[in-house]
Structure formats: structure tokens, C-alpha cells
Protein backbone atom coordinates (compact mmCIF):
# COMPACT_ATOMS: atom_id res chain seq x y z
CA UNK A 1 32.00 3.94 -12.01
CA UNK A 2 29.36 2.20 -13.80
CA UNK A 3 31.85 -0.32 -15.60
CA UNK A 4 33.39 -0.94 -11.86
CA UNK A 5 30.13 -3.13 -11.23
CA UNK A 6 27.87 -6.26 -12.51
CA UNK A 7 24.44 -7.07 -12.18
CA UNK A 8 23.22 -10.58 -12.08
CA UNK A 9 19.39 -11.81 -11.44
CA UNK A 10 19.13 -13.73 -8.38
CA UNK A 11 18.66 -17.73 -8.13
CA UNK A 12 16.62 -17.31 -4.81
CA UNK A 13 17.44 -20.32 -2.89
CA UNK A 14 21.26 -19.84 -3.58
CA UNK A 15 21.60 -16.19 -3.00
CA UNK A 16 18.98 -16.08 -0.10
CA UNK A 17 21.53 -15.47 2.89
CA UNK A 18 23.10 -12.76 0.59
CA UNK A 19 19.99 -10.85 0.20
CA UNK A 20 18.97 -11.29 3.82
CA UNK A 21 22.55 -9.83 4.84
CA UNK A 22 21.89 -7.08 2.31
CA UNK A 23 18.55 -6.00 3.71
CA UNK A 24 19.16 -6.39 7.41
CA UNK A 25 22.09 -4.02 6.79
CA UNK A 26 20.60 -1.26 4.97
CA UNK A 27 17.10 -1.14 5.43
CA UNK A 28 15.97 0.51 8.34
CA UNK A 29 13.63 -2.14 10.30
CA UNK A 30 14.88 -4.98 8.99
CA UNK A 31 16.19 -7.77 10.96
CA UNK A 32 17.63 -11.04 9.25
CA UNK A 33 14.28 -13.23 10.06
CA UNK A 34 12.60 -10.28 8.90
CA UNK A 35 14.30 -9.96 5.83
CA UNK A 36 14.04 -13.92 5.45
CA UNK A 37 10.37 -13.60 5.85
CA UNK A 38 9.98 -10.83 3.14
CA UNK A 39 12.03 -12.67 0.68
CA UNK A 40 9.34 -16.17 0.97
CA UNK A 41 6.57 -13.69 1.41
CA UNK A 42 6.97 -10.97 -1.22
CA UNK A 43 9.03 -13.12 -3.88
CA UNK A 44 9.00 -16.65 -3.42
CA UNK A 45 5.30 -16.98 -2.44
CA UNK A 46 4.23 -14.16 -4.95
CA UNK A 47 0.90 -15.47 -6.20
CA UNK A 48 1.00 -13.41 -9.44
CA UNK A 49 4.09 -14.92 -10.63
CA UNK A 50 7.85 -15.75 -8.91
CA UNK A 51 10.10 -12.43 -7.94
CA UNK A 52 12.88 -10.94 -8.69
CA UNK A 53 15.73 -9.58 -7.21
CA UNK A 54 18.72 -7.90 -8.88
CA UNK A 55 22.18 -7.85 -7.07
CA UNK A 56 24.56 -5.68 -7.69
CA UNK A 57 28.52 -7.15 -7.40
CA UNK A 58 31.75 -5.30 -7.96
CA UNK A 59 33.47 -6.27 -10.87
CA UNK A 60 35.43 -9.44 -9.59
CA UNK A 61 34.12 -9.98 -6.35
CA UNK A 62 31.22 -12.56 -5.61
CA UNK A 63 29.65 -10.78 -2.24
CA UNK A 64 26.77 -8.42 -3.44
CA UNK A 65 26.40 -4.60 -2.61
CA UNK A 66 23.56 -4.06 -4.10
CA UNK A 67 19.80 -5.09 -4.40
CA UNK A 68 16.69 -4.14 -6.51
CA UNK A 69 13.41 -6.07 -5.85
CA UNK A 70 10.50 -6.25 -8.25
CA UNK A 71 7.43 -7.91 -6.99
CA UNK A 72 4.80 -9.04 -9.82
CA UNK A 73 1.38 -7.78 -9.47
CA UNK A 74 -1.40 -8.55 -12.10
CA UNK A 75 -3.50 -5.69 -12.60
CA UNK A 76 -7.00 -5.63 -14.38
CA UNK A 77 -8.58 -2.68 -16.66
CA UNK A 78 -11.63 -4.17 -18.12
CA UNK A 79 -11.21 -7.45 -19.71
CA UNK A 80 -7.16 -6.87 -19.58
CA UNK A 81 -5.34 -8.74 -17.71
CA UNK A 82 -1.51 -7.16 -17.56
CA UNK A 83 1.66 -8.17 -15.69
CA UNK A 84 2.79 -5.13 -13.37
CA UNK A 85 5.93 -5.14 -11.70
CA UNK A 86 6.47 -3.20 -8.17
CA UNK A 87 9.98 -1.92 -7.31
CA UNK A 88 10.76 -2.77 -3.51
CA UNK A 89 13.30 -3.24 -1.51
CA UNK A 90 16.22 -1.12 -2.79
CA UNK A 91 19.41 -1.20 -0.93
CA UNK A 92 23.13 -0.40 -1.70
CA UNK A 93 25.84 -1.53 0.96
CA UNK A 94 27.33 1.69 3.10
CA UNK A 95 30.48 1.05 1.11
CA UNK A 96 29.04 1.96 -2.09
CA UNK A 97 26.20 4.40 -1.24
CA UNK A 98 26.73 6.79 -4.01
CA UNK A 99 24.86 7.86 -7.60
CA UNK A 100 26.75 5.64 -10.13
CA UNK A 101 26.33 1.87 -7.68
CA UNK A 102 22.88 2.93 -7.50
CA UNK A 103 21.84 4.09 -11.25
CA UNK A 104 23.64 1.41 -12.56
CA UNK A 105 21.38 -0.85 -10.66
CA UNK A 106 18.45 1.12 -11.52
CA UNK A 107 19.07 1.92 -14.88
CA UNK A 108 19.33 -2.70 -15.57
CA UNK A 109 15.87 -2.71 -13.66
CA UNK A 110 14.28 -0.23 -15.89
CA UNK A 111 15.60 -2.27 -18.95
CA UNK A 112 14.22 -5.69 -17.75
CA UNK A 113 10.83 -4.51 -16.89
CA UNK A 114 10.53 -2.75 -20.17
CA UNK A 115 10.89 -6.34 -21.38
CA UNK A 116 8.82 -8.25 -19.08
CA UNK A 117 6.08 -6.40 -18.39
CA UNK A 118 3.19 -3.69 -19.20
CA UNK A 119 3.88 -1.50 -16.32
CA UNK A 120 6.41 -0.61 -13.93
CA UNK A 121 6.02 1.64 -10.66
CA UNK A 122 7.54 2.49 -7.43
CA UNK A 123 7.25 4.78 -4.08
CA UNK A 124 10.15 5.59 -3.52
CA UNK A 125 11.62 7.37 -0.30
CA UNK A 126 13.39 10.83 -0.54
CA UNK A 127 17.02 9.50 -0.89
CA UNK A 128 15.74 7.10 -4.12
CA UNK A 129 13.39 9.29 -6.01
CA UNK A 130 16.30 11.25 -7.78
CA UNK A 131 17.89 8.14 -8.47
CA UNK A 132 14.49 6.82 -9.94
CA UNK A 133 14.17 9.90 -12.18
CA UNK A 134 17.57 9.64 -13.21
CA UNK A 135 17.34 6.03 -14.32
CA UNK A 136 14.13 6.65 -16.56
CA UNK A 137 11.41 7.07 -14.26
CA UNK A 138 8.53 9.94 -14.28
CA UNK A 139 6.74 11.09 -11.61
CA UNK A 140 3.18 10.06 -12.48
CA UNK A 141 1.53 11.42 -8.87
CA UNK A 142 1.13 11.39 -5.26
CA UNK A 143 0.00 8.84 -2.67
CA UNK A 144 -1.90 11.25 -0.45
CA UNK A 145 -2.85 10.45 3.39
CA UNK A 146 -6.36 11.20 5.02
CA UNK A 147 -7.35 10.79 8.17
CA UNK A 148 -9.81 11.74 10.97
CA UNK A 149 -9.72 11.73 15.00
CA UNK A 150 -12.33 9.37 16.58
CA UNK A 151 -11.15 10.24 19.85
CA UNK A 152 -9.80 13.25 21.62
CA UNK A 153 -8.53 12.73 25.13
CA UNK A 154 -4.82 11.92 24.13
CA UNK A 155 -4.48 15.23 22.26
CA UNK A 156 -6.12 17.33 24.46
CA UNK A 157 -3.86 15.58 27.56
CA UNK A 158 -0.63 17.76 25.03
CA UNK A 159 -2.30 21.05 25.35
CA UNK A 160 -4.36 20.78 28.89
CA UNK A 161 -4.09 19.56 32.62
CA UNK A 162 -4.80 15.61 32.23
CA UNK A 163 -7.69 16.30 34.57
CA UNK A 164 -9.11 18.45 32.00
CA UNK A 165 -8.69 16.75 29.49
CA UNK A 166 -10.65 13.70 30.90
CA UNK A 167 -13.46 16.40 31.25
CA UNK A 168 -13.71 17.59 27.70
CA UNK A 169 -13.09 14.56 25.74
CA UNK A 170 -16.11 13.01 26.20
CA UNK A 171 -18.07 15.50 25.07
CA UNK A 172 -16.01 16.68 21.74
CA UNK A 173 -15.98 12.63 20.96
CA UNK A 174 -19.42 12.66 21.17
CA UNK A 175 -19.59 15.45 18.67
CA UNK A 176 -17.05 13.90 16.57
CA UNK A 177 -19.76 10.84 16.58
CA UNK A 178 -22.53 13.09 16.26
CA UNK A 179 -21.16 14.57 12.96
CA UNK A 180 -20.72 10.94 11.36
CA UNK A 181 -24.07 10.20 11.89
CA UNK A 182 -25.23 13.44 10.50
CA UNK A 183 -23.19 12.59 7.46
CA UNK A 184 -25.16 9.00 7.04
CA UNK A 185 -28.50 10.65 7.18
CA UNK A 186 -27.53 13.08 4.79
CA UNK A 187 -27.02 9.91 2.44
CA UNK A 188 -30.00 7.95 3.59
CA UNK A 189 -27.38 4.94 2.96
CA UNK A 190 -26.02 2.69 6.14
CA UNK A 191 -23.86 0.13 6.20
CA UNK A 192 -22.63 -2.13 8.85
CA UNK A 193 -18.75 -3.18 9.02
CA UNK A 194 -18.81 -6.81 10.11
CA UNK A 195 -15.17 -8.64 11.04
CA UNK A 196 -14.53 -11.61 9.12
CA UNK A 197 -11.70 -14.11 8.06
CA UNK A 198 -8.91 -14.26 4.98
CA UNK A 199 -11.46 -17.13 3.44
CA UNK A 200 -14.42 -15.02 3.38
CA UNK A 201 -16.10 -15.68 -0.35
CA UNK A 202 -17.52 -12.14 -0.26
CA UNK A 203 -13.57 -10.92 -1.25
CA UNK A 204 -14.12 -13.06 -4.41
CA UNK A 205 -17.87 -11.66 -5.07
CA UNK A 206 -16.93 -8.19 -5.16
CA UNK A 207 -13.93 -8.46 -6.81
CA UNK A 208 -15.85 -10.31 -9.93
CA UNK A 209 -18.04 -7.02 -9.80
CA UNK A 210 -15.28 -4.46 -10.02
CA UNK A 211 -15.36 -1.44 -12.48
CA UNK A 212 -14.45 -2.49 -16.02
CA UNK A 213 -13.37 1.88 -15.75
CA UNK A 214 -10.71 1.29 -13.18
CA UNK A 215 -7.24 0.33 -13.23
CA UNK A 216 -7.02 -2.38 -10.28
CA UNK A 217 -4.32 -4.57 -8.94
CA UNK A 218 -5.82 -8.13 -8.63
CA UNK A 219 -8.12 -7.95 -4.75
CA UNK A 220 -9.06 -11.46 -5.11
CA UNK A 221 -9.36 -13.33 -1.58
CA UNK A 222 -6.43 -15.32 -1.80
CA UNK A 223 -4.36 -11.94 -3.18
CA UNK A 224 -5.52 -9.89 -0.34
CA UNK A 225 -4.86 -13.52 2.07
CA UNK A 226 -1.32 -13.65 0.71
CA UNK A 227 -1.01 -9.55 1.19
CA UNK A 228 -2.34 -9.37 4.40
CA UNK A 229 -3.29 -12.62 5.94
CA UNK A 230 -0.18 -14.66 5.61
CA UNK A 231 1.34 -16.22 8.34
CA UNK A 232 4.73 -13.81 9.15
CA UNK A 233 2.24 -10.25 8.17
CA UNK A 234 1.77 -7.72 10.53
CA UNK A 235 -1.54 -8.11 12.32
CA UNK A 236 -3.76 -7.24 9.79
CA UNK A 237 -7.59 -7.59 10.11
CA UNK A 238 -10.64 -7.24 7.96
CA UNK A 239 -14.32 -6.14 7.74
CA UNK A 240 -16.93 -6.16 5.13
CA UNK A 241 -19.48 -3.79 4.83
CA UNK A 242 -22.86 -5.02 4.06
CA UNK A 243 -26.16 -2.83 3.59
CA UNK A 244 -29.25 -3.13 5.39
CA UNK A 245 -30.55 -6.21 2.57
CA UNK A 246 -26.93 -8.03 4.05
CA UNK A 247 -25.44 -7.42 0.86
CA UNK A 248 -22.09 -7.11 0.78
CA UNK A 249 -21.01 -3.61 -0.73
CA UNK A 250 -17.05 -3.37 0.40
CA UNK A 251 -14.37 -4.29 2.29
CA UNK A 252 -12.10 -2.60 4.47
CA UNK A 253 -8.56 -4.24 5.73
CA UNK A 254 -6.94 -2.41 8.73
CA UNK A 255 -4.88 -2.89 11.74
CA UNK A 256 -4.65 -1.11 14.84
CA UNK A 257 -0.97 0.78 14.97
CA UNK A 258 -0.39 2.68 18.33
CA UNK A 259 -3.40 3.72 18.77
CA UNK A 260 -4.74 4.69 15.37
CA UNK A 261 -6.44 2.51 12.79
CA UNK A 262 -4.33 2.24 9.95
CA UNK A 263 -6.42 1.48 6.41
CA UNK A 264 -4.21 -0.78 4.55
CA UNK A 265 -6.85 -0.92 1.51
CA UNK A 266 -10.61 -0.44 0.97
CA UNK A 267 -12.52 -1.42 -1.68
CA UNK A 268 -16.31 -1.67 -2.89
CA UNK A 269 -17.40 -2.95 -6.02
CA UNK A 270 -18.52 0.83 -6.80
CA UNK A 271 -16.36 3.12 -4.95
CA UNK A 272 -17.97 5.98 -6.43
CA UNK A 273 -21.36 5.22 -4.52
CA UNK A 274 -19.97 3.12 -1.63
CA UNK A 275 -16.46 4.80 -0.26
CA UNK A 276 -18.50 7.41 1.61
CA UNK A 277 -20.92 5.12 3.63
CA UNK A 278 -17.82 2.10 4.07
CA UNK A 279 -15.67 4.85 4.99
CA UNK A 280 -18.33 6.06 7.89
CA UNK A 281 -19.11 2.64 8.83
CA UNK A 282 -15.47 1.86 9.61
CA UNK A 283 -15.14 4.53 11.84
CA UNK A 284 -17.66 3.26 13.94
CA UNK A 285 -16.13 -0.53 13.79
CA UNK A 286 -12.66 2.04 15.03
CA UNK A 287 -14.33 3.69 17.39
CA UNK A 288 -15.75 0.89 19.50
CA UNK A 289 -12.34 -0.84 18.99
CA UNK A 290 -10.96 2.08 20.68
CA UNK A 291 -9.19 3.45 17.74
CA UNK A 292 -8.28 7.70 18.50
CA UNK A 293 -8.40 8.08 14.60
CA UNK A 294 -8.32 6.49 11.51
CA UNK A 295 -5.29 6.80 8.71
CA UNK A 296 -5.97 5.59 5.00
CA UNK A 297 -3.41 6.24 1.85
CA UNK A 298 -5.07 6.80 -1.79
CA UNK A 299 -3.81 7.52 -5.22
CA UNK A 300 -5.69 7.70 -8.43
CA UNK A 301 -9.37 8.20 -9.09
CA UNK A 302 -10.08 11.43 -8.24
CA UNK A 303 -14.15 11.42 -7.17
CA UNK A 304 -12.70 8.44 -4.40
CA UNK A 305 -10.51 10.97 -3.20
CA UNK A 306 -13.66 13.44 -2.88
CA UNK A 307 -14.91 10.61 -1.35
CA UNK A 308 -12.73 10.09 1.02
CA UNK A 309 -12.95 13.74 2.06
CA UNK A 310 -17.03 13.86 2.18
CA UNK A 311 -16.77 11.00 5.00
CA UNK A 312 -14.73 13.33 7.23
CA UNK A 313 -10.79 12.84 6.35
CA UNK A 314 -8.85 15.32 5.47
CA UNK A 315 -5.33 15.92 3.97
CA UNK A 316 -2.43 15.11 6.07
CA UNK A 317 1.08 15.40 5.85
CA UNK A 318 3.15 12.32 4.46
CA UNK A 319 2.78 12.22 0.77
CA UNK A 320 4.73 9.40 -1.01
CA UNK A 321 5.29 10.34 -5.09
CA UNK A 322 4.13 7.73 -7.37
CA UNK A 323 6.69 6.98 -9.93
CA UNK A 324 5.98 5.05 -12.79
CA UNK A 325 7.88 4.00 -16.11
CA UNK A 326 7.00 5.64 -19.38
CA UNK A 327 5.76 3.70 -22.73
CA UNK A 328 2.80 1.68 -21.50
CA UNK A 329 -0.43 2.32 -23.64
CA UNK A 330 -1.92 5.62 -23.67
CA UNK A 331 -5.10 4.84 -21.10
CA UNK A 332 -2.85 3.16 -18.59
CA UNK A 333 -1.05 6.63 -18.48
CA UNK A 334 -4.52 8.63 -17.00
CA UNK A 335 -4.11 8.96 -13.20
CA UNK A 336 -8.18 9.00 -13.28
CA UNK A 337 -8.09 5.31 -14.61
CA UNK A 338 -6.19 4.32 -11.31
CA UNK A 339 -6.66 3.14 -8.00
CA UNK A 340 -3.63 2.78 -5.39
CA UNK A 341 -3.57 1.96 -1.85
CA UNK A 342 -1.48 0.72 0.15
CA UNK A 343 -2.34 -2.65 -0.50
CA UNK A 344 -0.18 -1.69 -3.59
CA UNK A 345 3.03 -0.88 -1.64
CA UNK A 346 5.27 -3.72 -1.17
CA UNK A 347 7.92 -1.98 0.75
CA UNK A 348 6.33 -2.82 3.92
């Protein structure tokens, strides 16, 4: 099977219809502008460095079946700066949807980032993980999901007469508010979540102050502008929490998704002190925006995750395993040394 196929690496402007057809095919959600946008967005306009995507032909034909995306990240532990590469964007054509199409494509990936760069990682779905371990990969961890209600009338309405469930919620949200603010005296520490814009310099003042401990992808302001602020994005939004002095501890980036607030990364230039009081003073900036809970996805660290937890969120289902390529030096191997969002995720 494996000798039935070729791999080439993409020329981008040539092969960009291909890879659009590819996508929109056999990725759920994807349209062709979509996938048009996603190829300029996560490859072409990479700020780290140019993408890459792999196609996979068979042998003699010159109409791809396959595709493997890696999206360059640079990631910082201390004073090292190292090139990261982010699988995305995996598809195989109906036709050809079985183990060998796929691990052949895998297995070339796993070979070129061994080359090009200091770590490799992915989160893959449930079809791809196999595949992923087959090719080389390790499971490393798990992206874990927290989250909190804010408000309570929609899921009392599922278990109640609507009427009675208009009653009620007011007073249990109230309580749910009353227990956040019991949580911030507790720490004696408040901070206020204040919108702002993709240009704010604050992004580029507490990224300058990150932990020399932790292993970070880059959060610089015109990263998280080209992550989450570029035009063709989903409607992201952002906040930074400053402390009573108007000093700017952290930032949270979010975006309201039907009728939740989804966290698509947080960050404080000590998240050991700051997650807790950021992570209340969000839920306030949620609450008013009339948020019924708030969703945030972590991975690494694991006092942030007892962070997380101490502001109220607990453990949901929707895991997503964190796969990762053996051989990179021993301290970028520690799970404690990292910190994951999904900011990190470049499937979406």
C-alpha cells in the first residue's frame, strides 16, 4: 500500500485550489472560502515562519488525496528560543480513507519535523490518534476542559416549568455571584477585566515578563493579533486584567459561543499568583455580558490547573490527548514545564 503513493511538499500558490478542494471535502466545517482563508491565515501569513503542507498523490496521478499541515510556532523556555511545529489539518480523500494512505503520510511528517525542528505536537481527534501513535507519536497528556455556570435559568427551563424557572434563577445566580466574591475576599486580591484592542502594548509588557520556568508558545501582541485578531478569525475579543495600582497582571482572550464564554487563552505574567483572581474577574466581565457560563481548555503546569479549579471550574467532559514526538531534550519532555491552551490548537 505504502509504495502505491508519493508525498510531495506543497508550493502554496500552485497547489492552493488542491488543498482547498482537499479540506472542503473532508473536514467537517470546512467550506472552500473557509479552507482558502485557513490556508493565508494559518500557513501563508504564519508569523513564526512560512507553513507547510504535505500532499499525498497516488503513484502516477497528479490530483492529491491526501494532506498533512504543520503550522510553525516559536516557543520560549527561558532564554531559548525553539522552532515548534503544530500538526493541523489532516485529511485523506473518502477514496483512500484507510491505515496505509494515512501512515504513509504521517510517518514522512514525523521524518521532516525530526529535521526541522525541536518539537513536534498534535491534538488529534479519535479517528487520527491511532494513526499518530502508529507513525511515531507518544501520548505526552491531556488537554482538560473547565468550566463554571454564571447563569442558571436555561438549565433549570430542561428540568422545570419555564415559569419556574424564571422564579429560581435569579436567586441561585445570585448565589453563584455571591460565591465568586467570597472567593476574592478570601484572596484579598481584585482585579478588574477591562476590554481592549489587538494593538494594546500591555500584550507585549507581559509577555517580556513571562516565567523563564515555563514552556510558552510566543503570546506577543502581534502573535496573539495574527491568532485571534486577524481579519477572516472567528469573533474573538480580549480583556486585560489590571489590579487596583492599574497594573496590568493578565490577559484573557474569549468569545461568546451560543451562549457560553469560550476562553481561547489566558495568560498573566505569573500564573501561579494571578490565574485565580483573572480567572474570577472574567467571570464577572461574562456575567454582565450575559454569558450562562464560562469554558476554558488547559494542559501542562499543574498548580494552573489547581488554579483553575480554586476560581470555581471544574472538570468537564471533552478531553483532547496531547501527542507529542519523542527525542527533544530531556526538560522539554516534563509536562510541569508546559503551558497549552487553546491558543495552541491550530485546528480551528
Amino acid at each position: 500500500m505504502a509504495n502505491s503513493y508519493h508525498i510531495e511538499e506543497a508550493d502554496l500558490s500552485e497547489c492552493a485550489s488542491d488543498i482547498e478542494a482537499l479540506w472542503s471535502t473532508n473536514l467537517i466545517g470546512y467550506t472552500v472560502a473557509g479552507a482558502s482563508a485557513k490556508l493565508r491565515l494559518g500557513y501563508v501569513d504564519n508569523p513564526a515562519e512560512h507553513g507547510t503542507v504535505l500532499l499525498l498523490y497516488p503513484v502516477g496521478g497528479r490530483v492529491p488525496c491526501g494532506a498533512q499541515g504543520l503550522h510553525p510556532r516559536t516557543f520560549h523556555l527561558g532564554t531559548r528560543r525553539l522552532r515548534v511545529a503544530g500538526l493541523a489539518d489532516f485529511a485523506i480523500d473518502v477514496a483512500h480513507r484507510s491505515l496505509g494512505p494515512a501512515l504513509t503520510l504521517t510517518r514522512h511528517a514525523v521524518a521532516l519535523c525530526a529535521e526541522r525542528f525541536n518539537i513536534t505536537y498534535g491534538l488529534p481527534n479519535a479517528k487520527a490518534a491511532p494513526v499518530l501513535a502508529r507513525a511515531g507519536f507518544k501520548r505526552f497528556g491531556v488537554m482538560r476542559r473547565y468550566a463554571k455556570p454564571l447563569a442558571t435559568r436555561d438549565k433549570l427551563t430542561q428540568r422545570m416549568p419555564a415559569w419556574l424557572a424564571r422564579c429560581c434563577a435569579p436567586m441561585l445566580d445570585r448565589a453563584l455571584g455571591a460565591q465568586d466574591q467570597l472567593r476574592e475576599l478570601r484572596l484579598r486580591t481584585r482585579l478588574a477585566c477591562l476590554p481592549t484592542t489587538w494593538d494594546d502594548p500591555e500584550f507585549d509588557t507581559l509577555w517580556a515578563r513571562r516565567p523563564s520556568a515555563l514552556l510558552l508558545s510566543e503570546r506577543s501582541a502581534a502573535m496573539l493579533r495574527w491568532r485571534f485578531g486577524a481579519k477572516g478569525r472567528a469573533d474573538w475579543r480580549a480583556c486585560i486584567g489590571r489590579d487596583r495600582h492599574g497594573e496590568a497582571r493578565g490577559y484573557v482572550v474569549w468569545r461568546m459561543h451560543q451562549g457560553f464564554a469560550e476562553i481561547g487563552d489566558f495568560f498573566s505574567a505569573d500564573p501561579d499568583a494571578w490565574t485565580v483572581p483573572l480567572m474570577l474577574s472574567f467571570a464577572r466581565l461574562a456575567r454582565a455580558a450575559g454569558a450562562a457560563s464560562v469554558s476554558v481548555a488547559f494542559f501542562g503546569r499543574s498548580e494552573v490547573a489547581e488554579r483553575l479549579q480554586t476560581s470555581g471550574m471544574r472538570l468537564r467532559p471533552g478531553e483532547a490527548p496531547l501527542f507529542k514526538l519523542p527525542g527533544a531534550a530531556p526538560d522539554l519532555d516534563v509536562p510541569e514545564h508546559w503551558y497549552v491552551t487553546a491558543f495552541d490548537n491550530d485546528e480551528d
